[in-house]
N, C-alpha and C. Protein backbone atom coordinates (compact mmCIF):
# COMPACT_ATOMS: atom_id res chain seq x y z
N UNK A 1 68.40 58.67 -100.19
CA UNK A 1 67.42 59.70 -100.47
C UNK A 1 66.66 60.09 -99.20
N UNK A 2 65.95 59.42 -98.23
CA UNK A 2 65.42 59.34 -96.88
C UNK A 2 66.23 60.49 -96.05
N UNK A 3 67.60 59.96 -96.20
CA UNK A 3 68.47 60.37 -95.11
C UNK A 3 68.74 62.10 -96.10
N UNK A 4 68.88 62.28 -97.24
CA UNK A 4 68.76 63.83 -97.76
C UNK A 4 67.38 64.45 -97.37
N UNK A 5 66.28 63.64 -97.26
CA UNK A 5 65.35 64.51 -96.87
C UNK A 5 65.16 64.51 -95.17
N UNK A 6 65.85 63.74 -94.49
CA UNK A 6 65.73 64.06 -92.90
C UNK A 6 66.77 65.39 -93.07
N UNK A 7 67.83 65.46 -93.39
CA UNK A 7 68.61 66.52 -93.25
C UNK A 7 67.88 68.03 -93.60
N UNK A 8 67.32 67.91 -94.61
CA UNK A 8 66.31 69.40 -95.12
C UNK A 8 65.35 69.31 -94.22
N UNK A 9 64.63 68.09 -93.36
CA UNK A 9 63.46 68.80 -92.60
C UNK A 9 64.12 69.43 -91.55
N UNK A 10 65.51 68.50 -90.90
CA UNK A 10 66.05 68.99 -89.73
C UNK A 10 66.50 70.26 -89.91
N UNK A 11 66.88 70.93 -90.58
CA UNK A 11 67.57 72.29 -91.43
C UNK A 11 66.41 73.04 -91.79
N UNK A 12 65.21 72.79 -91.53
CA UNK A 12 64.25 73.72 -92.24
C UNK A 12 63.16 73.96 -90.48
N UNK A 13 63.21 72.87 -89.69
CA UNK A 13 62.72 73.06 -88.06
C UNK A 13 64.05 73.60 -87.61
N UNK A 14 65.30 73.44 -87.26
CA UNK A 14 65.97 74.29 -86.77
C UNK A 14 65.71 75.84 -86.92
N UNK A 15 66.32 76.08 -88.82
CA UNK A 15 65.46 77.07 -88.86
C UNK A 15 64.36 78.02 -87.85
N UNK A 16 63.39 77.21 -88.54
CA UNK A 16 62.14 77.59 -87.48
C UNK A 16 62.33 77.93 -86.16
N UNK A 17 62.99 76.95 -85.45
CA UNK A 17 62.97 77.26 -84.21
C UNK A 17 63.95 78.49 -83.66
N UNK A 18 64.95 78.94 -84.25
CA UNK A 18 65.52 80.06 -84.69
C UNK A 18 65.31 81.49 -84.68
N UNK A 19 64.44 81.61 -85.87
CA UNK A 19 62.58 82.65 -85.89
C UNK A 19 62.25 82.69 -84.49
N UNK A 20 61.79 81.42 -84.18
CA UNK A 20 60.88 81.82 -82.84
C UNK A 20 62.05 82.30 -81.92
N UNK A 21 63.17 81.92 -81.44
CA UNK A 21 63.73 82.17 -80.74
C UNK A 21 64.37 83.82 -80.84
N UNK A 22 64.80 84.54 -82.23
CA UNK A 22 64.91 85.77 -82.30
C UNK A 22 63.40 86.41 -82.08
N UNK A 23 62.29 85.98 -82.36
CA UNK A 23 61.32 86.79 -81.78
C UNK A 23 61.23 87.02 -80.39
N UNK A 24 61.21 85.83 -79.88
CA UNK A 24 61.30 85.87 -78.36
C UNK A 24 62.23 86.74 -77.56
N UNK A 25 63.35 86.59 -78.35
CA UNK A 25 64.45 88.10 -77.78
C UNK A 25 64.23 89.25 -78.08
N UNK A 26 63.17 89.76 -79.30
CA UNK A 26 63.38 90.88 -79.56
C UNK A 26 61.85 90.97 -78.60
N UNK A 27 60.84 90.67 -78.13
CA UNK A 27 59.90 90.79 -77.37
C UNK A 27 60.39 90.84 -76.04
N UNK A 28 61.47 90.20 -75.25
CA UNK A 28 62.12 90.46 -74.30
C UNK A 28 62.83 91.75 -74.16
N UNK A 29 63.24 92.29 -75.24
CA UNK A 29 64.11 93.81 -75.14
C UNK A 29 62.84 94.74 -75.42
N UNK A 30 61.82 94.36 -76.10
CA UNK A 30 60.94 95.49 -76.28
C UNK A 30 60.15 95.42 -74.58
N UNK A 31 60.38 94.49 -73.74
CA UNK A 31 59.69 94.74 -72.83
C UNK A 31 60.32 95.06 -71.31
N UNK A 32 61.88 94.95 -71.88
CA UNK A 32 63.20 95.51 -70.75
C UNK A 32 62.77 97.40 -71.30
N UNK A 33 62.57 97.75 -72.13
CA UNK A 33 62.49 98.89 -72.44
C UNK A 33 61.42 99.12 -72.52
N UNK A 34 60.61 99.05 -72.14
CA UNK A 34 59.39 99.70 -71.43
C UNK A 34 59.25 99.74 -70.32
N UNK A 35 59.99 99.03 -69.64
CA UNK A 35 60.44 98.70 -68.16
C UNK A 35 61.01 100.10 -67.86
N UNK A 36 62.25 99.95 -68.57
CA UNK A 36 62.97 101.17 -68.07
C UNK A 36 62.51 102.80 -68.34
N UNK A 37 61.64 102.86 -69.18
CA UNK A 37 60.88 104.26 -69.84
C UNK A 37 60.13 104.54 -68.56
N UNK A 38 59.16 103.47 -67.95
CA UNK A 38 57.94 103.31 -66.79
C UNK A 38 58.83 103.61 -65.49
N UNK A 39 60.37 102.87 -65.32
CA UNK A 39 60.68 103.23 -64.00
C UNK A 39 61.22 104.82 -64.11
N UNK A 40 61.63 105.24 -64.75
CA UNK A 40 61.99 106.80 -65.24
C UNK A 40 61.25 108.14 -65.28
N UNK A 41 59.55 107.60 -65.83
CA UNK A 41 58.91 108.43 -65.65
C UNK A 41 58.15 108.17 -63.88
N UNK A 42 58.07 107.28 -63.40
CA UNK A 42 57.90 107.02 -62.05
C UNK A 42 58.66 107.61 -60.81
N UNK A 43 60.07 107.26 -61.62
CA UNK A 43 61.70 108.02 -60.57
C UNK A 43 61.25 109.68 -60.74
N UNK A 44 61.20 110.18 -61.94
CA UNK A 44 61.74 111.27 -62.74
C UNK A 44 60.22 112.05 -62.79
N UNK A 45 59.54 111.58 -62.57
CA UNK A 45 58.00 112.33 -63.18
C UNK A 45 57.70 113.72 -62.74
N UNK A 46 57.98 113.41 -61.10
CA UNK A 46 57.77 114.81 -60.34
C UNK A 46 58.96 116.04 -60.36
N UNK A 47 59.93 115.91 -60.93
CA UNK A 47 61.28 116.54 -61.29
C UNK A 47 60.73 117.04 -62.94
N UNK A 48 60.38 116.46 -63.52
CA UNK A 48 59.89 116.54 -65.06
C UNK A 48 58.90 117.75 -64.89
N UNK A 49 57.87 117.11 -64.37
CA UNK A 49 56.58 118.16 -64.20
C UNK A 49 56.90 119.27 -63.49
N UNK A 50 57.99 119.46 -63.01
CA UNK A 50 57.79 120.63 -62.15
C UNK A 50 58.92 121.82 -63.04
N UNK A 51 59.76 120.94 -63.85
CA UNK A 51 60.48 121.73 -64.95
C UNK A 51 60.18 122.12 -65.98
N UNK A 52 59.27 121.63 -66.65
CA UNK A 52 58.26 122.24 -67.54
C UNK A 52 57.31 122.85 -66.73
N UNK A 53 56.31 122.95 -65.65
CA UNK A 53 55.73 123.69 -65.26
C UNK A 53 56.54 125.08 -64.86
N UNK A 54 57.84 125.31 -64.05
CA UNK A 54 58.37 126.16 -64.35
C UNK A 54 58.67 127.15 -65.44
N UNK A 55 59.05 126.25 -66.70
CA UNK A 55 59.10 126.94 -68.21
C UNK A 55 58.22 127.34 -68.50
N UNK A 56 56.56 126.60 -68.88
CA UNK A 56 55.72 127.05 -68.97
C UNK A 56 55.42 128.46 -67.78
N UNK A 57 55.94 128.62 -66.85
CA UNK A 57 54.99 129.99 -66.30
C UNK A 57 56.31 130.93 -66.85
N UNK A 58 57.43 130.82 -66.60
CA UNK A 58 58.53 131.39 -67.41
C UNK A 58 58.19 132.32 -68.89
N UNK A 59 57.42 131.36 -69.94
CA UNK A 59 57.09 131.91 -71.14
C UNK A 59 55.83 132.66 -70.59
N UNK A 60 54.94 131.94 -70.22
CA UNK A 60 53.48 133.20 -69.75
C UNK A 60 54.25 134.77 -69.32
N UNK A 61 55.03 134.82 -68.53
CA UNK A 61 55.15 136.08 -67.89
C UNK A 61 56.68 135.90 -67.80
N UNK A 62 56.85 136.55 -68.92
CA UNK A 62 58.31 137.04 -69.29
C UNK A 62 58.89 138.33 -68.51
N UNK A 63 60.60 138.38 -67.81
CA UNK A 63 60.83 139.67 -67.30
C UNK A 63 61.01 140.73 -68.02
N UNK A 64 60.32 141.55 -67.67
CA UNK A 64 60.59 143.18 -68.29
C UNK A 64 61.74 143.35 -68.39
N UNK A 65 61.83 144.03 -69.65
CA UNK A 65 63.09 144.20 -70.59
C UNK A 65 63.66 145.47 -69.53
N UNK A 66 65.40 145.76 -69.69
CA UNK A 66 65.74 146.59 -68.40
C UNK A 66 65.73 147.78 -68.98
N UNK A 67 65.28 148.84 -68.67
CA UNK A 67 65.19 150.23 -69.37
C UNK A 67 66.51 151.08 -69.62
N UNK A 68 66.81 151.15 -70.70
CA UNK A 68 67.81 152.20 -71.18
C UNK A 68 68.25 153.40 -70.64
């Protein structure tokens, strides 16, 4: 009987330790990917801003339609 209940605690802390260990990976990928979002807008920011600032003056002042 002893030895059935060492087996369920050992099977119920493995477990556990399990949990913690998929948390720990999924907190490691949530923080590889924020990594990579931060080096992108850092690489990419001034290429970004300057392509929407383009669009944006693009829509302000649209070219005249060509006359018939």
């Amino acid at each position: 009987m002893i030895q059935y209940l060492s087996i369920l605690l050992d099977a119920k802390f493995n477990k556990d330790e399990e949990r913690g260990a998929t948390a720990v990976e999924y907190g490691l990928l949530v923080a590889l990917i924020a990594a990579v979002i931060i080096a992108t807008v850092v690489l990419l920011g001034d290429s970004i801003s300057d392509a929407f600032r383009d669009t944006s003056t693009a829509v302000d002042n649209p070219p005249a339609a060509p006359a018939d």
